[in-house]
N, C-alpha and C. Protein backbone atom coordinates (compact mmCIF):
# COMPACT_ATOMS: atom_id res chain seq x y z
N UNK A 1 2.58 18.06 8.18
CA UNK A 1 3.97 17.89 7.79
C UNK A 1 4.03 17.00 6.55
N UNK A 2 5.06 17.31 5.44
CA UNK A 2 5.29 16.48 4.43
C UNK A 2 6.43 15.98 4.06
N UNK A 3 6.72 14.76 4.17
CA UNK A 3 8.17 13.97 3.42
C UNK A 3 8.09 14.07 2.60
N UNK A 4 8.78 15.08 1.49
CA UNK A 4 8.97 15.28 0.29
C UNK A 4 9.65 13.50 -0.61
N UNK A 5 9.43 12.60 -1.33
CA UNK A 5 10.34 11.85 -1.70
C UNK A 5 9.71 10.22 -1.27
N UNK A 6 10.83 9.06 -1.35
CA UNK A 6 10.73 8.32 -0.68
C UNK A 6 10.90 8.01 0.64
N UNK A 7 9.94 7.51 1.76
CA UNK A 7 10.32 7.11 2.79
C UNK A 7 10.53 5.89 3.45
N UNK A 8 12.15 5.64 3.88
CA UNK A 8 12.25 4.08 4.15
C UNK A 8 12.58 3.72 5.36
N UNK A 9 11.49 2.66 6.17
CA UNK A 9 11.49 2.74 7.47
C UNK A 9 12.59 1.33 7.95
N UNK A 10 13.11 1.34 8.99
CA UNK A 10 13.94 0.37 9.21
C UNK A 10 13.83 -0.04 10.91
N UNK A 11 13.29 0.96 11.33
CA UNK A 11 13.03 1.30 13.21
C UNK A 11 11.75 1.40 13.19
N UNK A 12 11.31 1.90 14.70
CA UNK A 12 9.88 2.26 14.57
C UNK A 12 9.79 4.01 14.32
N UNK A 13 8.47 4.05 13.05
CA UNK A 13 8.17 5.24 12.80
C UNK A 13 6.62 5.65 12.48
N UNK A 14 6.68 6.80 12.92
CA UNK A 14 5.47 7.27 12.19
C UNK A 14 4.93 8.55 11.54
N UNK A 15 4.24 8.19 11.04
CA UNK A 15 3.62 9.33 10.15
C UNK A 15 2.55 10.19 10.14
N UNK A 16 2.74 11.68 10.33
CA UNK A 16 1.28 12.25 10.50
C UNK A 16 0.50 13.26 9.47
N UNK A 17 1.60 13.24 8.36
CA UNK A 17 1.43 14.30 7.35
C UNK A 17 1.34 13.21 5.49
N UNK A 18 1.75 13.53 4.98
CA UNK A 18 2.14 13.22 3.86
C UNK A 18 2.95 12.66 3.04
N UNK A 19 3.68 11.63 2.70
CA UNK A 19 4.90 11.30 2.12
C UNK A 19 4.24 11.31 0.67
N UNK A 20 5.31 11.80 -0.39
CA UNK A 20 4.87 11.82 -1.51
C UNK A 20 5.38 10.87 -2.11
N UNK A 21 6.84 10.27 -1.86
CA UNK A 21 6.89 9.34 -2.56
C UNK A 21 6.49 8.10 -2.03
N UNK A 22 7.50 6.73 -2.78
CA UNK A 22 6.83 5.20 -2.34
C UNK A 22 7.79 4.86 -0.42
N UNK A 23 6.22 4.35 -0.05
CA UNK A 23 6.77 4.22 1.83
C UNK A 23 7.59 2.45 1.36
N UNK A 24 8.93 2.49 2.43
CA UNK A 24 9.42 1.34 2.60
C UNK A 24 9.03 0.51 3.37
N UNK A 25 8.59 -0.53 4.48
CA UNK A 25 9.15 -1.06 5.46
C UNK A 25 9.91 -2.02 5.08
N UNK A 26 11.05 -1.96 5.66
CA UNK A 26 12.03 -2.99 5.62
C UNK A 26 12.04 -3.99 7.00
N UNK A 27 12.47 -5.44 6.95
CA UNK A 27 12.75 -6.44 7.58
C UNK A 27 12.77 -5.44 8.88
N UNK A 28 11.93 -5.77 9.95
CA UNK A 28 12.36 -5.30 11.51
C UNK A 28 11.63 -4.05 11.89
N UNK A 29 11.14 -3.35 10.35
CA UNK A 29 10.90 -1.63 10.55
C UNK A 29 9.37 -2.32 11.28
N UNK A 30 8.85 -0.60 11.84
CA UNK A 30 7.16 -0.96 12.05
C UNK A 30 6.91 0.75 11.89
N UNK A 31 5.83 0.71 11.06
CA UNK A 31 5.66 2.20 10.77
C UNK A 31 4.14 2.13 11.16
N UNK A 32 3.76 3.31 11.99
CA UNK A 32 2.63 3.78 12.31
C UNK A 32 2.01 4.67 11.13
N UNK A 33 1.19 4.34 10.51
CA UNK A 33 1.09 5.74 9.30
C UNK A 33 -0.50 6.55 9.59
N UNK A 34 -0.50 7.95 9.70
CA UNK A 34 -1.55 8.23 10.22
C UNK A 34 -2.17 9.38 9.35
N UNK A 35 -0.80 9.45 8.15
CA UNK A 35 -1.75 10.52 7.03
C UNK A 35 -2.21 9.68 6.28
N UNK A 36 -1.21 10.72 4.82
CA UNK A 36 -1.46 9.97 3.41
C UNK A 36 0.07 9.71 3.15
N UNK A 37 0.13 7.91 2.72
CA UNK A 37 1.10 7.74 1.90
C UNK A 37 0.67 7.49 0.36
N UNK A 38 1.01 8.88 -0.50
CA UNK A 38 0.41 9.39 -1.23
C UNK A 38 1.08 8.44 -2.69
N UNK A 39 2.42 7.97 -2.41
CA UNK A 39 3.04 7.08 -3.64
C UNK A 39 2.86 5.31 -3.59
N UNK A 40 2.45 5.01 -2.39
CA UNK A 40 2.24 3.74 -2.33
C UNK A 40 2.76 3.04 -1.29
N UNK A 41 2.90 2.14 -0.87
CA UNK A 41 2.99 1.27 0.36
C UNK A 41 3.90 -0.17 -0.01
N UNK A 42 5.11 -0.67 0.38
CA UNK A 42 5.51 -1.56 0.27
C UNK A 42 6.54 -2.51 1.48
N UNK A 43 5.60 -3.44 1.76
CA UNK A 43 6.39 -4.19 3.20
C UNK A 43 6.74 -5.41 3.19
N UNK A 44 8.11 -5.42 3.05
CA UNK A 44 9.00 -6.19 3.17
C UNK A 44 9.14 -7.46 3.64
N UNK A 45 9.21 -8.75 4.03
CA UNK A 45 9.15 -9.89 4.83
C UNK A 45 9.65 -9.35 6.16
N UNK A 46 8.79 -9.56 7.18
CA UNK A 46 9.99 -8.92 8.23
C UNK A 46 9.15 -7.69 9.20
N UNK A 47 8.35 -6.67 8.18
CA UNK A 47 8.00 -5.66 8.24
C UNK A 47 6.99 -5.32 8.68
N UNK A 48 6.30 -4.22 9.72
CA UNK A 48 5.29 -4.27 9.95
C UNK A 48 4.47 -2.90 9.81
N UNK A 49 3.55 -2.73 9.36
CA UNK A 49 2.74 -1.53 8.95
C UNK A 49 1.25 -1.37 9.54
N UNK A 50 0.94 0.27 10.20
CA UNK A 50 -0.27 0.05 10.61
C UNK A 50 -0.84 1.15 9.89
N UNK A 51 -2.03 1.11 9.26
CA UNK A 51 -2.40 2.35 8.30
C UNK A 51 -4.02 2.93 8.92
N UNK A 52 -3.43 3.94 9.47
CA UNK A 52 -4.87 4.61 10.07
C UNK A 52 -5.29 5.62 8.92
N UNK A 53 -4.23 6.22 8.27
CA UNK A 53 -4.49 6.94 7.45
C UNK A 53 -4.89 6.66 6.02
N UNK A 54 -4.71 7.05 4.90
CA UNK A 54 -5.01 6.78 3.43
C UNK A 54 -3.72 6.48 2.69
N UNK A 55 -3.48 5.29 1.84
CA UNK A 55 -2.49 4.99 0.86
C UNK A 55 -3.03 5.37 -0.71
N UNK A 56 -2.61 5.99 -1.26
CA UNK A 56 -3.66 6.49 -2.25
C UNK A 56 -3.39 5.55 -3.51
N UNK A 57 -2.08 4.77 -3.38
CA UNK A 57 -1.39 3.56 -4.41
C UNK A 57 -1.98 2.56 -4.04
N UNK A 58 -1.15 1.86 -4.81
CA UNK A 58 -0.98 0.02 -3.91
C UNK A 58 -0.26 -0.21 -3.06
N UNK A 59 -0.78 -1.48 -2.32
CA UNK A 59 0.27 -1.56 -0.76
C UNK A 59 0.43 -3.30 -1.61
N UNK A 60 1.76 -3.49 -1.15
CA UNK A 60 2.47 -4.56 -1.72
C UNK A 60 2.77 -5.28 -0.21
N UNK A 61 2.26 -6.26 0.30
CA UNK A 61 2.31 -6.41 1.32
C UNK A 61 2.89 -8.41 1.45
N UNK A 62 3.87 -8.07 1.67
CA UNK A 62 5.03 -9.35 2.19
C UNK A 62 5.08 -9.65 3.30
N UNK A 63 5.16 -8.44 4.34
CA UNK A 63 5.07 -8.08 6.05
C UNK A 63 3.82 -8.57 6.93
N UNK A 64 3.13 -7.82 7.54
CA UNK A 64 2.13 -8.01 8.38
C UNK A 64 1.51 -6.31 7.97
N UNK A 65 0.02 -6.29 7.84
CA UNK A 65 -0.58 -5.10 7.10
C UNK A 65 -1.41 -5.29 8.19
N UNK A 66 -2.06 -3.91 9.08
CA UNK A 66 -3.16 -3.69 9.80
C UNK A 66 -3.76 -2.98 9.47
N UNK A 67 -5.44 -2.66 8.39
CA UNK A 67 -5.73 -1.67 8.07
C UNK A 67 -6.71 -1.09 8.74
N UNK A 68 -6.90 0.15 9.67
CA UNK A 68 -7.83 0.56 9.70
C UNK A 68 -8.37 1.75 8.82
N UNK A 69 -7.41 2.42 7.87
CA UNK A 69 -7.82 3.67 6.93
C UNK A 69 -8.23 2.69 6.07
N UNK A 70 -7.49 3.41 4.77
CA UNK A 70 -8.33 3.36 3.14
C UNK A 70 -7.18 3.14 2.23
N UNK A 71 -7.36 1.98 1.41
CA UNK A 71 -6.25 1.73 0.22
C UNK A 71 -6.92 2.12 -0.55
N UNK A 72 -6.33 3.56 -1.59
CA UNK A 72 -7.00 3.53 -2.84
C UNK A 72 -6.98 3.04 -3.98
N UNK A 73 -5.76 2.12 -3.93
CA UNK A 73 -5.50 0.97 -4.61
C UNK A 73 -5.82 -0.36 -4.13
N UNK A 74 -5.15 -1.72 -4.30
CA UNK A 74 -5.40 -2.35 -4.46
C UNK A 74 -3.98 -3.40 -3.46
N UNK A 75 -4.47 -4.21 -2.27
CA UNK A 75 -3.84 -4.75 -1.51
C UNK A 75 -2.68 -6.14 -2.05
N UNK A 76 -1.70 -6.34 -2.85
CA UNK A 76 -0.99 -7.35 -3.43
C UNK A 76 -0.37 -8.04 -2.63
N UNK A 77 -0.25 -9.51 -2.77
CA UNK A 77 0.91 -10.14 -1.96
C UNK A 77 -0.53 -10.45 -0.67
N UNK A 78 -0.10 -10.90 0.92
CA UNK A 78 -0.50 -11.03 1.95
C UNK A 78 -1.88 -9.59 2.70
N UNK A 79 -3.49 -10.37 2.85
CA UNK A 79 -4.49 -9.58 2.87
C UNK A 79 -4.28 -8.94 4.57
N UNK A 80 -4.47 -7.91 4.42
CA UNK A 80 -4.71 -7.32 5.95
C UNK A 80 -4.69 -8.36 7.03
N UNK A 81 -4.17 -8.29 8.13
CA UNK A 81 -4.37 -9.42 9.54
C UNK A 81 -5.66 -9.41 9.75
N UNK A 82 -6.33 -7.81 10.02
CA UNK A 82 -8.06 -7.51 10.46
C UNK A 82 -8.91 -7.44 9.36
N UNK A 83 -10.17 -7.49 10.38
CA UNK A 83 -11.05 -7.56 9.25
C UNK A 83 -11.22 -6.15 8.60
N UNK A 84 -11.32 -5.87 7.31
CA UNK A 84 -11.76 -4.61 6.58
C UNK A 84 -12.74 -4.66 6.03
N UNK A 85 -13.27 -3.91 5.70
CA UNK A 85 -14.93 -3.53 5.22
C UNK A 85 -14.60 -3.11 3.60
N UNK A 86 -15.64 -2.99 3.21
CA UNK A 86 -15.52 -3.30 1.71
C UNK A 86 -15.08 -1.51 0.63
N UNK A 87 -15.40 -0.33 2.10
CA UNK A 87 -14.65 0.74 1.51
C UNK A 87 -13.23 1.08 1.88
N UNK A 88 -12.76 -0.25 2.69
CA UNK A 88 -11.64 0.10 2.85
C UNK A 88 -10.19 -0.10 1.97
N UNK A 89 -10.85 -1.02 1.01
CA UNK A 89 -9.66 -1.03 0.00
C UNK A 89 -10.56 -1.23 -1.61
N UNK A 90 -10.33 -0.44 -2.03
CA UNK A 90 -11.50 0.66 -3.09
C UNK A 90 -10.71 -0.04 -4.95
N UNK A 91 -9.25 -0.69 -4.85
CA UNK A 91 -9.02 -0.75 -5.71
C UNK A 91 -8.95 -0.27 -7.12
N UNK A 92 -8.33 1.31 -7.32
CA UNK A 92 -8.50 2.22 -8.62
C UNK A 92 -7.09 2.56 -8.59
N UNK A 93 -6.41 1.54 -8.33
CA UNK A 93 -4.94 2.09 -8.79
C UNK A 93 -4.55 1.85 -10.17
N UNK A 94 -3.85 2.71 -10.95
CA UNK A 94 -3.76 2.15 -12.23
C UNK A 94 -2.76 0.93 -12.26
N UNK A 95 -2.95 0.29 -13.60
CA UNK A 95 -2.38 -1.20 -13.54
C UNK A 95 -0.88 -0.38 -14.42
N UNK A 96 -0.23 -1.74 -13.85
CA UNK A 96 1.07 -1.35 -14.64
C UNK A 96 0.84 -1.89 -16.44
N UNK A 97 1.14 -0.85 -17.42
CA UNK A 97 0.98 -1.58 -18.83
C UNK A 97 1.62 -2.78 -19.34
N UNK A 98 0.42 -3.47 -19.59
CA UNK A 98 1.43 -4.90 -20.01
C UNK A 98 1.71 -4.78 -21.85
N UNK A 99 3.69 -5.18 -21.83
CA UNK A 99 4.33 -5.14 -22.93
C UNK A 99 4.21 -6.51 -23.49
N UNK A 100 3.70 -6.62 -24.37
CA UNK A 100 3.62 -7.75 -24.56
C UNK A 100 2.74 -8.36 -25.81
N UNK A 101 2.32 -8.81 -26.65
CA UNK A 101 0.80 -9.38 -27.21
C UNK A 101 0.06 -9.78 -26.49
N UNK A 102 -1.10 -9.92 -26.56
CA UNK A 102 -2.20 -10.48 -26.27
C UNK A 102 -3.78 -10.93 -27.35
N UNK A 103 -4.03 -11.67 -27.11
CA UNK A 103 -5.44 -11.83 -27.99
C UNK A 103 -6.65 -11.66 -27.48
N UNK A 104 -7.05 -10.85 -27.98
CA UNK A 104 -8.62 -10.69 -27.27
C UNK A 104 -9.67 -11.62 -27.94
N UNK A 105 -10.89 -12.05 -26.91
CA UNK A 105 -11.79 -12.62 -27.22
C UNK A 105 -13.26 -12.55 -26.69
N UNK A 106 -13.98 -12.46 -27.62
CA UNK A 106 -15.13 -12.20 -27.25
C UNK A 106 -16.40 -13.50 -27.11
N UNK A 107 -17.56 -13.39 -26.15
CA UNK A 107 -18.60 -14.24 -26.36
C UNK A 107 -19.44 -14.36 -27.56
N UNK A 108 -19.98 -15.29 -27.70
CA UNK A 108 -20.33 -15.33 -29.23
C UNK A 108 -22.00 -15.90 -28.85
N UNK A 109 -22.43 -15.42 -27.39
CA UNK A 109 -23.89 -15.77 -27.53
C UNK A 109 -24.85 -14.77 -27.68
C-alpha cells in the first residue's frame, strides 16, 4: 500500500507500505512504521516513532525515536533510545545548500 503525499500522525498509526511524502508525528501521535518513509521522518516534542522499516531521508527527531530498520539519511536533533549498529543509520542524505559566503581553507603541510 502507498500514501501518496504527506503523512501526519496525531493518534496511533501505522505503516506497511510506502509514504512518499515527509511523515509527521505530532505531540501525542505514535506511529508504528514498517515500510518505507520514502520523504523523511520528523517528530515532534511529544511524539513517538518506531521504525522497523527504511526512512530513505532524514529523521529530525525532537520525540522519542526507536530504530530497528535503516535511516538513509542522517538522525538530527535527539539519537535513537536503542542501541543501533553502525548500518543502521548510513547518513547519504543530501545536505540542504548553504546561501551564504564562505572561505575555504586548505593545509599547508
Amino acid at each position: 500500500m502507498q500514501h501518496k503525499g504527506d503523512l501526519i500522525v496525531d493518534g496511533d498509526h501505522e505503516t506497511s507500505g510506502q509514504v512518499t511524502g515527509t511523515t509527521y508525528v505530532r505531540s501525542g501521535g505514535r506511529l508504528i512504521a514498517n515500510g518505507q518513509l520514502a520523504g523523511g521522518l520528523i517528530i515532534e516534542p511529544g511524539g513517538i516513532a518506531v521504525v522497523h522499516g527504511q526512512v530513505a531521508r532524514n529523521v529530525i527527531n525532537h520525540g522519542t525515536l526507536t530504530l530497528y530498520g535503516q535511516v538513509a539519511g542522517k538522525v538530527i536533533g535527539h539519537s535513537p533510545v536503542n542501541r543501533v549498529g553502525p548500518n543502521q543509520i548510513v547518513g547519504n542524505d543530501l545536505e540542504v545548500p548553504f546561501r551564504g559566503t564562505t572561505i575555504s581553507w586548505t593545509s599547508s603541510q
